[in-house]
PDB file of N, CA and C in Angstrom:
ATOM      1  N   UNK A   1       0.815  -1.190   0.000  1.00  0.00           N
ATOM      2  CA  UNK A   1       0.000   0.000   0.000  1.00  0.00           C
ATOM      3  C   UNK A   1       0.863   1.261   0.000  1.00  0.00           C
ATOM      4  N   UNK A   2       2.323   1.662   0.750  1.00  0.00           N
ATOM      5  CA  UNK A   2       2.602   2.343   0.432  1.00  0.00           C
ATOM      6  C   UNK A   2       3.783   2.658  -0.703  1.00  0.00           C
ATOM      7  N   UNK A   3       4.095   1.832  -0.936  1.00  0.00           N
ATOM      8  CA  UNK A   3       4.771   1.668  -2.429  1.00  0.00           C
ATOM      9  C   UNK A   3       3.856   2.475  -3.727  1.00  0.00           C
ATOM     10  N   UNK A   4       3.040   2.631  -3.699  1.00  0.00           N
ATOM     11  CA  UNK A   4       2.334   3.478  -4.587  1.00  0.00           C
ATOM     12  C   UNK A   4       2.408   4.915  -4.034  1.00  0.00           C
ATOM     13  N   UNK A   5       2.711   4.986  -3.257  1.00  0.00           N
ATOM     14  CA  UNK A   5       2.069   6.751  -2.099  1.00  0.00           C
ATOM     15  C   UNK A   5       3.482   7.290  -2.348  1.00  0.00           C
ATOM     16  N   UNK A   6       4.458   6.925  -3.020  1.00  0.00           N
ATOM     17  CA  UNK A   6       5.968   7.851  -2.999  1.00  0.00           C
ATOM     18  C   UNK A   6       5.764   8.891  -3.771  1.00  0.00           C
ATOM     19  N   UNK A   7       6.169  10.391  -2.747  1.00  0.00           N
ATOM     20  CA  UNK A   7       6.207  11.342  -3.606  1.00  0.00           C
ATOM     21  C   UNK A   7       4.692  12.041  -3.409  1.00  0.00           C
ATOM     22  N   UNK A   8       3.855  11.437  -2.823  1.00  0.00           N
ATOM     23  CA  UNK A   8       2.207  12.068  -2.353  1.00  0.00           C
ATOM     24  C   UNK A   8       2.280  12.861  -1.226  1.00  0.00           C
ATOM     25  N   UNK A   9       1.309  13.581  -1.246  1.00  0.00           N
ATOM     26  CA  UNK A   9       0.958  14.527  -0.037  1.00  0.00           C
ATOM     27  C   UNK A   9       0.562  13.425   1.186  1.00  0.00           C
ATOM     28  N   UNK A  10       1.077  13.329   2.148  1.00  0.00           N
ATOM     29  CA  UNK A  10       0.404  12.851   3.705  1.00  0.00           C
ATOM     30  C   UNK A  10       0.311  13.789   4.405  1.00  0.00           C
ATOM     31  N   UNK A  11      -0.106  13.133   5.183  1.00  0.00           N
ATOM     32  CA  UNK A  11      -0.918  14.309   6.779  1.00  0.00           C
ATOM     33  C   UNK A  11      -0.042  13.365   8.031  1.00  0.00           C
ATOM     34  N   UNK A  12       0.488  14.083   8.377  1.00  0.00           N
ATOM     35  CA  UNK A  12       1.344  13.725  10.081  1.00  0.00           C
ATOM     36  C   UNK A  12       0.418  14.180  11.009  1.00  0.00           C
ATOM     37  N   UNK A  13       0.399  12.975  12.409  1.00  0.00           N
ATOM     38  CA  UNK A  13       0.290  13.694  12.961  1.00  0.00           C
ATOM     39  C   UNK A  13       1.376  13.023  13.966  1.00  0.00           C
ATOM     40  N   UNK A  14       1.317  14.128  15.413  1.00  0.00           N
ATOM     41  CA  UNK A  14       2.182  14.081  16.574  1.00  0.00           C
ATOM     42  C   UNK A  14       1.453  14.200  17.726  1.00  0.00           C
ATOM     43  N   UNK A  15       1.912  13.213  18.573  1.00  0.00           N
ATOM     44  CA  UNK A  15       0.877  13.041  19.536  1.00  0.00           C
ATOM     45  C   UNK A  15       1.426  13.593  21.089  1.00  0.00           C
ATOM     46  N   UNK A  16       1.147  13.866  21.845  1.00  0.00           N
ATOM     47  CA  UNK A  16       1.998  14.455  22.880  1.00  0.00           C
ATOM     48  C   UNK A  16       2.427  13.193  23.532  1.00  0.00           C
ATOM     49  N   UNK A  17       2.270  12.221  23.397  1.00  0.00           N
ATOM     50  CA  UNK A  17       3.530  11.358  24.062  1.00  0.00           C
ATOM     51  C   UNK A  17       4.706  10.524  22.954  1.00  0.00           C
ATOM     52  N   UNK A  18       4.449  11.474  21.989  1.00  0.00           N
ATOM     53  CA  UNK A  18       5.963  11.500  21.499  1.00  0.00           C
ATOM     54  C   UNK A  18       5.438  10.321  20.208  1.00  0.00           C
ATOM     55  N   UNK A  19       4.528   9.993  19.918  1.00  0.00           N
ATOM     56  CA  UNK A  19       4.793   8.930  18.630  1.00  0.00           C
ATOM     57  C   UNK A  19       4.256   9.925  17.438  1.00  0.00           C
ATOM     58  N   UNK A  20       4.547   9.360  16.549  1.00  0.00           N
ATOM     59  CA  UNK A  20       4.056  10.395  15.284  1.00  0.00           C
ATOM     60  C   UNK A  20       3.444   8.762  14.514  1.00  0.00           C
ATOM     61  N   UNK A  21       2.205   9.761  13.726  1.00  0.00           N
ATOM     62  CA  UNK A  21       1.507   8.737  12.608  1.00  0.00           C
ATOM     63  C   UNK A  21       0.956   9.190  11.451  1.00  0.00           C
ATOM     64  N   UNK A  22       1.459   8.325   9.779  1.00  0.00           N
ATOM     65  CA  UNK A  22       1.445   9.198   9.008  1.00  0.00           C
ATOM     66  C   UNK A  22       0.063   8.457   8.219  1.00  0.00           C
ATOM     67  N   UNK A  23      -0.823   9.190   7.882  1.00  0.00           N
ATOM     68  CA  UNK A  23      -1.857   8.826   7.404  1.00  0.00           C
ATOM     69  C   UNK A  23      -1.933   9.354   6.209  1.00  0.00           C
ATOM     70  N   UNK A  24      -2.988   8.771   5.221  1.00  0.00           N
ATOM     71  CA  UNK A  24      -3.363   9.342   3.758  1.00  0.00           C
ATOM     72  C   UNK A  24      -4.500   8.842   3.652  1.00  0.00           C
ATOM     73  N   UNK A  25      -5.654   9.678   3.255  1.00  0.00           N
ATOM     74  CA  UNK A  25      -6.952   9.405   2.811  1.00  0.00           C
ATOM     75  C   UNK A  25      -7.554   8.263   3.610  1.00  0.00           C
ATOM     76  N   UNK A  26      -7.140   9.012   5.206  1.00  0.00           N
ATOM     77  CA  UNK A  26      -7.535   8.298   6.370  1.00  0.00           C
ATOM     78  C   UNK A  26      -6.921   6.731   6.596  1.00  0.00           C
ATOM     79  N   UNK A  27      -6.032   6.198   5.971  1.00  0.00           N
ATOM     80  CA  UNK A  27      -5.553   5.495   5.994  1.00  0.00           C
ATOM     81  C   UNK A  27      -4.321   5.555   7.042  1.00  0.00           C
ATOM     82  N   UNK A  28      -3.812   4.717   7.857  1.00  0.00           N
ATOM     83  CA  UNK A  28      -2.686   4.483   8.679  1.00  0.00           C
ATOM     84  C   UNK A  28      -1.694   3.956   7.717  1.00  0.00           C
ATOM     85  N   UNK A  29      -0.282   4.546   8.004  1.00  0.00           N
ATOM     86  CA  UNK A  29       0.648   4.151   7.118  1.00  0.00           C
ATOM     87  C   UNK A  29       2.008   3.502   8.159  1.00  0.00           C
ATOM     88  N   UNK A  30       2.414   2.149   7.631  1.00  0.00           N
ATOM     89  CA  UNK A  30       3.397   1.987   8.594  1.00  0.00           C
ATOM     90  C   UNK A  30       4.623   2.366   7.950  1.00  0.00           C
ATOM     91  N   UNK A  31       5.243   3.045   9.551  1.00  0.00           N
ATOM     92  CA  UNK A  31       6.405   3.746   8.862  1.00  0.00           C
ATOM     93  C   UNK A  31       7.645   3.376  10.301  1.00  0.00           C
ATOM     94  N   UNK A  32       8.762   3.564  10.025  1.00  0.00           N
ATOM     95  CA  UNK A  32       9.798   3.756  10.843  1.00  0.00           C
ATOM     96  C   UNK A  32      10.512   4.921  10.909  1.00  0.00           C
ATOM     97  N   UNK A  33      10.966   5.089  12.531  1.00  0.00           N
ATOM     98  CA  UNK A  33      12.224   6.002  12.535  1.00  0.00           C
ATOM     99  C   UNK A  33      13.582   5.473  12.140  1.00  0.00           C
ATOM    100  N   UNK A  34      14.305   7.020  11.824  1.00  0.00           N
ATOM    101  CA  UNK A  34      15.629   6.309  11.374  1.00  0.00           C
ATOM    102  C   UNK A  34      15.918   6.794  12.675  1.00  0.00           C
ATOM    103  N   UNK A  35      17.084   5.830  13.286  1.00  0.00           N
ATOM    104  CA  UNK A  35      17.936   6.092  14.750  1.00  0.00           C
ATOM    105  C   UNK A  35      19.320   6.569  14.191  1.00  0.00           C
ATOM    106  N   UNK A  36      19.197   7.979  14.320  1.00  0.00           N
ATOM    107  CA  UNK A  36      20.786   8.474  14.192  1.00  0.00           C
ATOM    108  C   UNK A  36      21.683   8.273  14.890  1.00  0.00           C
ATOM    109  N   UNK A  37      21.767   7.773  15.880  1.00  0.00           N
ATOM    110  CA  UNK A  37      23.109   7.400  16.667  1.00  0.00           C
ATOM    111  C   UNK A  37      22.781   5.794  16.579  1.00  0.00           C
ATOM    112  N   UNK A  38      23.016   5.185  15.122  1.00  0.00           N
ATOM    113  CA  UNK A  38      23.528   3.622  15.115  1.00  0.00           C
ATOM    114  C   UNK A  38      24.884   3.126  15.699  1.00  0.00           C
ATOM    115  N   UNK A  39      24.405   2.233  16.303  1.00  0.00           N
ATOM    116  CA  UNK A  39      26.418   1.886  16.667  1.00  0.00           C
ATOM    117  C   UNK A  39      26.999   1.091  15.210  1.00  0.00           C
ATOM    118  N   UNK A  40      27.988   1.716  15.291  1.00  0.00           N
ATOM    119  CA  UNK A  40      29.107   1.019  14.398  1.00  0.00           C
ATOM    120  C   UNK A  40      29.725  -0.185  14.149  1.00  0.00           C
ATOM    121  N   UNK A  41      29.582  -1.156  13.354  1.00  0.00           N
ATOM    122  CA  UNK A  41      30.032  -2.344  13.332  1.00  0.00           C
ATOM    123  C   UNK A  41      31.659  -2.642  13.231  1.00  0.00           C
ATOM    124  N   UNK A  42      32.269  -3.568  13.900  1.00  0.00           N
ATOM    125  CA  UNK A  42      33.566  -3.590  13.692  1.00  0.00           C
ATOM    126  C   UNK A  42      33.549  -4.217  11.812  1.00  0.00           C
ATOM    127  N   UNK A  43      32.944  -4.640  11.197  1.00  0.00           N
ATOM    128  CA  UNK A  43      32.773  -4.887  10.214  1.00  0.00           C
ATOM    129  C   UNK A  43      32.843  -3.789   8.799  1.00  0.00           C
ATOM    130  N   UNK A  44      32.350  -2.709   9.208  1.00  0.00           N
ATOM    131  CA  UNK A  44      32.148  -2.074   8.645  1.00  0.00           C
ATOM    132  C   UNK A  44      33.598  -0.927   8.646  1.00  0.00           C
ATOM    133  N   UNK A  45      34.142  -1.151   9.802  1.00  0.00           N
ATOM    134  CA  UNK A  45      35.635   0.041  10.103  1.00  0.00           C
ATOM    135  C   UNK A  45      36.215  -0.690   9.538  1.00  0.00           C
ATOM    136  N   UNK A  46      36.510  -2.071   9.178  1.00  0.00           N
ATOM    137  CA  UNK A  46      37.560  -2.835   8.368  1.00  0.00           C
ATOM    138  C   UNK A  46      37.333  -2.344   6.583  1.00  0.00           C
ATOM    139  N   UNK A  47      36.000  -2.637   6.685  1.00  0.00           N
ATOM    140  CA  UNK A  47      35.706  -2.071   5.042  1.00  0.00           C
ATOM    141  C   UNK A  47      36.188  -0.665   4.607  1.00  0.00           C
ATOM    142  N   UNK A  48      35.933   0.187   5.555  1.00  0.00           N
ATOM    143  CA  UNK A  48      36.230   1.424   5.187  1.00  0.00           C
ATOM    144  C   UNK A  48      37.731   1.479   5.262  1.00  0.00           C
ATOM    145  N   UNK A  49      38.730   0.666   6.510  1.00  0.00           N
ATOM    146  CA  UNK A  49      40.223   0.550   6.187  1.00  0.00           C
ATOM    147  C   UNK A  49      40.746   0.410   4.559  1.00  0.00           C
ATOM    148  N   UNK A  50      39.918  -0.667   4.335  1.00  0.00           N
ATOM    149  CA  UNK A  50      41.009  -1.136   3.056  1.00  0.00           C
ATOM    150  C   UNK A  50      39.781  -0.160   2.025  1.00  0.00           C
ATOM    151  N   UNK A  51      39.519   0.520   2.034  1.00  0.00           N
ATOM    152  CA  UNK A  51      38.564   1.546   1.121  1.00  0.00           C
ATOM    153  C   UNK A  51      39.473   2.899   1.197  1.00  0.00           C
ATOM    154  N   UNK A  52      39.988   3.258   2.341  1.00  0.00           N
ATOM    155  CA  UNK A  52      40.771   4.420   2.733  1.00  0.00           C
ATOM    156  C   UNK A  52      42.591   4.204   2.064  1.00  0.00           C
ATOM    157  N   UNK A  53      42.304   2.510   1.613  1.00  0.00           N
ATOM    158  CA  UNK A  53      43.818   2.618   1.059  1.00  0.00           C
ATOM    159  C   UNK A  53      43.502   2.565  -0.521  1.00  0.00           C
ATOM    160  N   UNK A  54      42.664   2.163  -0.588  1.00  0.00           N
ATOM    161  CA  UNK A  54      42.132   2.209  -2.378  1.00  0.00           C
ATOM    162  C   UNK A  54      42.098   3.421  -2.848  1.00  0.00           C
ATOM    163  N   UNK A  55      41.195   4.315  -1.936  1.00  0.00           N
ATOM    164  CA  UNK A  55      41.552   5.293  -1.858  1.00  0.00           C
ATOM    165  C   UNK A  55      42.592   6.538  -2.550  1.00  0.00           C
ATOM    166  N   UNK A  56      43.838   5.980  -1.412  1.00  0.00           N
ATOM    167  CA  UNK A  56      44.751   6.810  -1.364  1.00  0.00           C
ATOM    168  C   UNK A  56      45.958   6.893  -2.482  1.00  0.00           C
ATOM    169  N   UNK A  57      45.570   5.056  -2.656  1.00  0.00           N
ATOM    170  CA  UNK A  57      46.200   4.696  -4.092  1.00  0.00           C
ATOM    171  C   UNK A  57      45.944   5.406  -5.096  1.00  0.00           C
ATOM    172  N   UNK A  58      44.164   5.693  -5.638  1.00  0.00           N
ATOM    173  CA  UNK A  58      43.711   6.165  -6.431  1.00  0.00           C
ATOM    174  C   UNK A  58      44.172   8.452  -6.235  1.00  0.00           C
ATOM    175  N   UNK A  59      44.613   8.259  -5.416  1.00  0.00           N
ATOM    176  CA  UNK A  59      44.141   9.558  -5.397  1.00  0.00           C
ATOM    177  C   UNK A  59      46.414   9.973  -5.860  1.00  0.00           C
ATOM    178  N   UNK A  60      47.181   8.904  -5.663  1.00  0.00           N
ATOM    179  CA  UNK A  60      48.628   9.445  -5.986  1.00  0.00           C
ATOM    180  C   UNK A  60      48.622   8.447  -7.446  1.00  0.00           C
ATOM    181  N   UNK A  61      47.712   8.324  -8.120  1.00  0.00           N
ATOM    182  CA  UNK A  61      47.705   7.997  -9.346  1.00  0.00           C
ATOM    183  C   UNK A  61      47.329   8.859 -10.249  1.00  0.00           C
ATOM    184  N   UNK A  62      46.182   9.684  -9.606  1.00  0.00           N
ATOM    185  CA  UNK A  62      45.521  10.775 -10.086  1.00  0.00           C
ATOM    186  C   UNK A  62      46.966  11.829 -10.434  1.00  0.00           C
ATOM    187  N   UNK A  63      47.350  12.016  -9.012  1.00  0.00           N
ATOM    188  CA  UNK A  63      48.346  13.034  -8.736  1.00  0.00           C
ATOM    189  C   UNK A  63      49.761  13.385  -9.899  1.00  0.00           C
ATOM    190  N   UNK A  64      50.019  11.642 -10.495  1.00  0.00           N
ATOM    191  CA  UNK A  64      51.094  11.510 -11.069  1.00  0.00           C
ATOM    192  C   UNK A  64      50.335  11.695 -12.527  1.00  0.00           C
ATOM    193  N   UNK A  65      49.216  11.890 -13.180  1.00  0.00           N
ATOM    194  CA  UNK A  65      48.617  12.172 -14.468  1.00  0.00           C
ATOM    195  C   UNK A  65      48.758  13.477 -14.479  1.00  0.00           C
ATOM    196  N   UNK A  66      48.602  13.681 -16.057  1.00  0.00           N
ATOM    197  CA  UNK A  66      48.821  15.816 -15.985  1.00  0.00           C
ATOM    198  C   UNK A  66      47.545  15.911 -16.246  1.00  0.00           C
ATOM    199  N   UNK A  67      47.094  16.928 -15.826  1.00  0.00           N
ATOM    200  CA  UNK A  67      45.789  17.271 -15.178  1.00  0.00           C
ATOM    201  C   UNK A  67      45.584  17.809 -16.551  1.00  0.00           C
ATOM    202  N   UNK A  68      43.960  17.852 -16.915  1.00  0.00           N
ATOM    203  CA  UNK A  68      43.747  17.805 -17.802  1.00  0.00           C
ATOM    204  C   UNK A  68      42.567  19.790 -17.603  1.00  0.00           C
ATOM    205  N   UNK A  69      43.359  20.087 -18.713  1.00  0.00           N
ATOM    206  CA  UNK A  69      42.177  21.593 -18.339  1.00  0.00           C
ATOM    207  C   UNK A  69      40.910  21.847 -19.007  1.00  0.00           C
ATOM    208  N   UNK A  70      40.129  22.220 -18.463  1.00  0.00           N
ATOM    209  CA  UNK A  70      38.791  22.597 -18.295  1.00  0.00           C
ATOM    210  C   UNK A  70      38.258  23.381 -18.809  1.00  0.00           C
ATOM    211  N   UNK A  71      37.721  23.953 -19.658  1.00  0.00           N
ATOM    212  CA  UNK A  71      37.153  24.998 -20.911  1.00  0.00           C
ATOM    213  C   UNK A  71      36.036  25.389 -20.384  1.00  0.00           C
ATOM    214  N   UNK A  72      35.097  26.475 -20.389  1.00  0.00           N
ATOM    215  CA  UNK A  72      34.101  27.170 -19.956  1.00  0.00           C
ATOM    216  C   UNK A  72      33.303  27.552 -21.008  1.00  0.00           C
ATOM    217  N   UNK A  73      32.032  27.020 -21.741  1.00  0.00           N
ATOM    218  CA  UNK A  73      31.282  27.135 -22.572  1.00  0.00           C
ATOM    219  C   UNK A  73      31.958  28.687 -23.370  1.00  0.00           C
ATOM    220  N   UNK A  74      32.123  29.500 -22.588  1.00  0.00           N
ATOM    221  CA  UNK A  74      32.049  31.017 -22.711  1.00  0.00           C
ATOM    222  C   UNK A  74      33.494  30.665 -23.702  1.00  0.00           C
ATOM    223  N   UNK A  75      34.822  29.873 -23.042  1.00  0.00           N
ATOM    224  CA  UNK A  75      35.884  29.565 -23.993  1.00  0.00           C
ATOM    225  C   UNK A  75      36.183  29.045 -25.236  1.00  0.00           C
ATOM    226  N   UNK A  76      35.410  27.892 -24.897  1.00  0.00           N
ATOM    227  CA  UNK A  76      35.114  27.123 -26.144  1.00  0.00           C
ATOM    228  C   UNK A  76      34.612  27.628 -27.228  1.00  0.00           C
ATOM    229  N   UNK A  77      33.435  28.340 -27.040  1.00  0.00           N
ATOM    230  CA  UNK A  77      32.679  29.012 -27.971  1.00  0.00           C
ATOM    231  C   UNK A  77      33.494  30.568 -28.585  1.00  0.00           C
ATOM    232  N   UNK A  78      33.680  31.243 -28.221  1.00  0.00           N
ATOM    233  CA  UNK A  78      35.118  32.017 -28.150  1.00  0.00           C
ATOM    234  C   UNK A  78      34.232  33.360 -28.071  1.00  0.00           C
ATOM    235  N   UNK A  79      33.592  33.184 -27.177  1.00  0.00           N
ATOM    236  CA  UNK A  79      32.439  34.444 -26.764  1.00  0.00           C
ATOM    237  C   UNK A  79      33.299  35.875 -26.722  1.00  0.00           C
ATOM    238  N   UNK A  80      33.084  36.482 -27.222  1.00  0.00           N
ATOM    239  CA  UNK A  80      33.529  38.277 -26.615  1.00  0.00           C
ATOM    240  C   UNK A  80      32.425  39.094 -26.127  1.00  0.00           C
ATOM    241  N   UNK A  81      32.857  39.382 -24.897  1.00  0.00           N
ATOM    242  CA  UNK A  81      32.284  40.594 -24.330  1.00  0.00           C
ATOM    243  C   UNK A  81      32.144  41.712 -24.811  1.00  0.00           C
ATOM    244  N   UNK A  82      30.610  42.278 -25.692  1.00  0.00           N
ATOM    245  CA  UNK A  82      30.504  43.136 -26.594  1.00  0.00           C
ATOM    246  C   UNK A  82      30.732  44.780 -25.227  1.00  0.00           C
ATOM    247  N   UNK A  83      31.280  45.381 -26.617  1.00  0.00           N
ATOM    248  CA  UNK A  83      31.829  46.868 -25.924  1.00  0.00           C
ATOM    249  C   UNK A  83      30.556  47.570 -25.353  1.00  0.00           C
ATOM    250  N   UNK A  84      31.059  48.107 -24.426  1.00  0.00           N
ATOM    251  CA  UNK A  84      29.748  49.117 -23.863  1.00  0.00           C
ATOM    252  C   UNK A  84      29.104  50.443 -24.808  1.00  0.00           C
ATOM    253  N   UNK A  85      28.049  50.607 -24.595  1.00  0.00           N
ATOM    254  CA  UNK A  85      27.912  52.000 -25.793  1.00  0.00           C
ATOM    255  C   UNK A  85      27.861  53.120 -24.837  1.00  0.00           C
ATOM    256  N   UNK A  86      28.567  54.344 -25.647  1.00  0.00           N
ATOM    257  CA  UNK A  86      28.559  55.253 -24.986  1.00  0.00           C
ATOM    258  C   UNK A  86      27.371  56.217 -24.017  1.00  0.00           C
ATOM    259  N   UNK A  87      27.638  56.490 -22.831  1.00  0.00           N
ATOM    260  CA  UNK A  87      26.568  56.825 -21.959  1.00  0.00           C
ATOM    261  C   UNK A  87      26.368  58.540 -22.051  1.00  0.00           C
ATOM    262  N   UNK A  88      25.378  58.749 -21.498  1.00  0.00           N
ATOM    263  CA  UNK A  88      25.312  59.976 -21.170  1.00  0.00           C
ATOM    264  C   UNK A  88      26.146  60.912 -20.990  1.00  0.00           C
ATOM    265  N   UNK A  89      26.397  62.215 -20.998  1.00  0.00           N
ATOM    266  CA  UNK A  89      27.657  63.199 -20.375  1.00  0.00           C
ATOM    267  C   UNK A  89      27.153  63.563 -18.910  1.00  0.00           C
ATOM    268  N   UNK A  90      27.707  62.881 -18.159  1.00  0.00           N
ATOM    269  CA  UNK A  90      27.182  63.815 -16.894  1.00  0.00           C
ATOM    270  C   UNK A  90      28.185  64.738 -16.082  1.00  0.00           C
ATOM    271  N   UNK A  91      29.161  65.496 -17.093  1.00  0.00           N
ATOM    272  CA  UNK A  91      30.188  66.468 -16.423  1.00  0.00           C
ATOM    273  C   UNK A  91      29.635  67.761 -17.293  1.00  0.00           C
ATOM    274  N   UNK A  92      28.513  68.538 -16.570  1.00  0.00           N
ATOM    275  CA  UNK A  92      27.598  69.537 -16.912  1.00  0.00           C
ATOM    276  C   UNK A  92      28.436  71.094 -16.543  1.00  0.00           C
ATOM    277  N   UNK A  93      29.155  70.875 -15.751  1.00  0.00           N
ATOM    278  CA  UNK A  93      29.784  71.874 -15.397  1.00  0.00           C
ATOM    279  C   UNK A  93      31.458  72.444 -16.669  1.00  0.00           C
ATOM    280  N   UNK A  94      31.731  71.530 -17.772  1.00  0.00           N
ATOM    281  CA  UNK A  94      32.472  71.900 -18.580  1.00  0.00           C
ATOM    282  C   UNK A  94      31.781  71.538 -19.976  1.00  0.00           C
ATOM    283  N   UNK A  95      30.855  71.611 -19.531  1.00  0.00           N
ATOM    284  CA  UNK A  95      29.780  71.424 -21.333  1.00  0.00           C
ATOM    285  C   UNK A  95      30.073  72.607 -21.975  1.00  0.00           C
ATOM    286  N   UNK A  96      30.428  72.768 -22.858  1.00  0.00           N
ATOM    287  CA  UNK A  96      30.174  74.460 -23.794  1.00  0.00           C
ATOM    288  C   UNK A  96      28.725  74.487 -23.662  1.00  0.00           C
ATOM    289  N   UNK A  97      27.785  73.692 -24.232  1.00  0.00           N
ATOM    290  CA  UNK A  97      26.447  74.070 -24.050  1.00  0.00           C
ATOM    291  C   UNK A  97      25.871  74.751 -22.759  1.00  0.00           C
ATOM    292  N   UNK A  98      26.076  73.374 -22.103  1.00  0.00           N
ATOM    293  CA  UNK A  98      25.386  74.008 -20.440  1.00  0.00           C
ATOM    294  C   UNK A  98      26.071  75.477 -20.406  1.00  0.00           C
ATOM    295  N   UNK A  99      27.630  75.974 -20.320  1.00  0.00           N
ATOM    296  CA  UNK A  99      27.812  77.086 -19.944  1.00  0.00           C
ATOM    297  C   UNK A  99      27.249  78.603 -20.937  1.00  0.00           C
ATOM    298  N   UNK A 100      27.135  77.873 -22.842  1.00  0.00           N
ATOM    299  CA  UNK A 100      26.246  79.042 -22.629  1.00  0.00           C
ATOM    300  C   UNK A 100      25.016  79.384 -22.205  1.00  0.00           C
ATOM    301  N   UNK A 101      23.924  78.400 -22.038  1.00  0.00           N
ATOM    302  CA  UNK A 101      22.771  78.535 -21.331  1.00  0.00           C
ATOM    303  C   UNK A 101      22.689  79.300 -20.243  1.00  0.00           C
ATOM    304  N   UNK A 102      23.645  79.409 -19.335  1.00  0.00           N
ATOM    305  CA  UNK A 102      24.088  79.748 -18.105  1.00  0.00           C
ATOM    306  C   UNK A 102      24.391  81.508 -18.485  1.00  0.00           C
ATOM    307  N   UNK A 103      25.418  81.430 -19.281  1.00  0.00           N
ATOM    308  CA  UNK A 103      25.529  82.706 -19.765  1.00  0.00           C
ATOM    309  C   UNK A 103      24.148  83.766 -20.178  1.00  0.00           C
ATOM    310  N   UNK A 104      23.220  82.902 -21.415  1.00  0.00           N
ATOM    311  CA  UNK A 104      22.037  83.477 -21.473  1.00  0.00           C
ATOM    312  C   UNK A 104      21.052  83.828 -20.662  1.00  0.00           C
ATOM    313  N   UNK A 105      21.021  82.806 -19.372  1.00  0.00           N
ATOM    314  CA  UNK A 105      20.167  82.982 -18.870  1.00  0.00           C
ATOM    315  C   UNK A 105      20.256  84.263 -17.496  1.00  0.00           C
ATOM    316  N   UNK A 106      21.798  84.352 -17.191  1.00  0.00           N
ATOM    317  CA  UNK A 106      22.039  85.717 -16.081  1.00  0.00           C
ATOM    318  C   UNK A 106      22.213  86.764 -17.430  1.00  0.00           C
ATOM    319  N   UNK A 107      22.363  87.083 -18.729  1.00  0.00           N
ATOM    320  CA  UNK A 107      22.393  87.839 -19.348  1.00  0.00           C
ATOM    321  C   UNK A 107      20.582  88.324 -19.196  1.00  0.00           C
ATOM    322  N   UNK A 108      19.510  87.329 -19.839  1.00  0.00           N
ATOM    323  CA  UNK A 108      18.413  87.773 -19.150  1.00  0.00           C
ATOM    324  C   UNK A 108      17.667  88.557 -17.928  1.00  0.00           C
ATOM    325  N   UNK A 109      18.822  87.716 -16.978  1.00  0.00           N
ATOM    326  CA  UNK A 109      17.984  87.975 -15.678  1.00  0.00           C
ATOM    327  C   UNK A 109      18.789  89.826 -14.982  1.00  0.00           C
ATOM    328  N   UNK A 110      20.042  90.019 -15.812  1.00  0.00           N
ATOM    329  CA  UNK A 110      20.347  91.627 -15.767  1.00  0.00           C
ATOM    330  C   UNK A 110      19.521  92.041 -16.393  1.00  0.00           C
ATOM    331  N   UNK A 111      18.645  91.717 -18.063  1.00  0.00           N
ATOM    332  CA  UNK A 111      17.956  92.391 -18.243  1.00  0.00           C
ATOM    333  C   UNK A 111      16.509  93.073 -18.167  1.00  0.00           C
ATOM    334  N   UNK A 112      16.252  91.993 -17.183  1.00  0.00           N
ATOM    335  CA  UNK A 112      14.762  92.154 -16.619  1.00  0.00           C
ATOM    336  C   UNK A 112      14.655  93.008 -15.309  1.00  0.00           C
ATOM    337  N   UNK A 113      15.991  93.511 -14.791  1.00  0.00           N
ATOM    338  CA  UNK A 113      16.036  94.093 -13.527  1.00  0.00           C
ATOM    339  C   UNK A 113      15.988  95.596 -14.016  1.00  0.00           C
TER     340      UNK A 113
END
């Protein structure tokens, strides 16, 4: 029954003495906790020994190959960064324009006095 339900919406609930139960379309679903503090098998530290030397083998084999380099779509393709287009002037204070405006406009304002 729940082999079909992977990946579906359920409804939890939690009960105040600590059990939780996961239901779907009123249905009870059996489920387990995972126990994060499993103890460790001596079985399993041996595997990972001779895994940690396979390992290490693999990794000064690697070391002694010439490394092989890595291209970035952007390289390969031989992309250029198109030029910026020119912006606005915003140094108003050495414009010839702006300063004759400036000129015209206190030439006005003597002549209205």
């Amino acid at each position: 029954m729940t082999r079909g339900r992977v990946g579906k919406y359920a409804e939890t609930y939690a009960y105040t003495d600590g059990r939780l139960d996961v239901h779907w379309k009123g249905y009870s679903l059996p489920d387990t906790m995972f126990d994060k503090d499993q103890p460790v098998t001596h079985a399993a530290v041996t595997e990972n020994k001779r895994l940690g030397d396979t390992l290490a083998y693999a990794k000064e084999r690697q070391a002694s190959q010439d490394k092989p380099t890595v291209k970035s779509n952007r390289d390969k393709n031989g992309y250029v960064k198109p030029t910026r287009k020119p912006r606005r002037r915003t140094d108003f204070i050495n414009d010839p324009a702006v300063i004759a405006r400036r000129k015209n406009a206190l030439s006005r304002q003597k002549a209205a006095e």
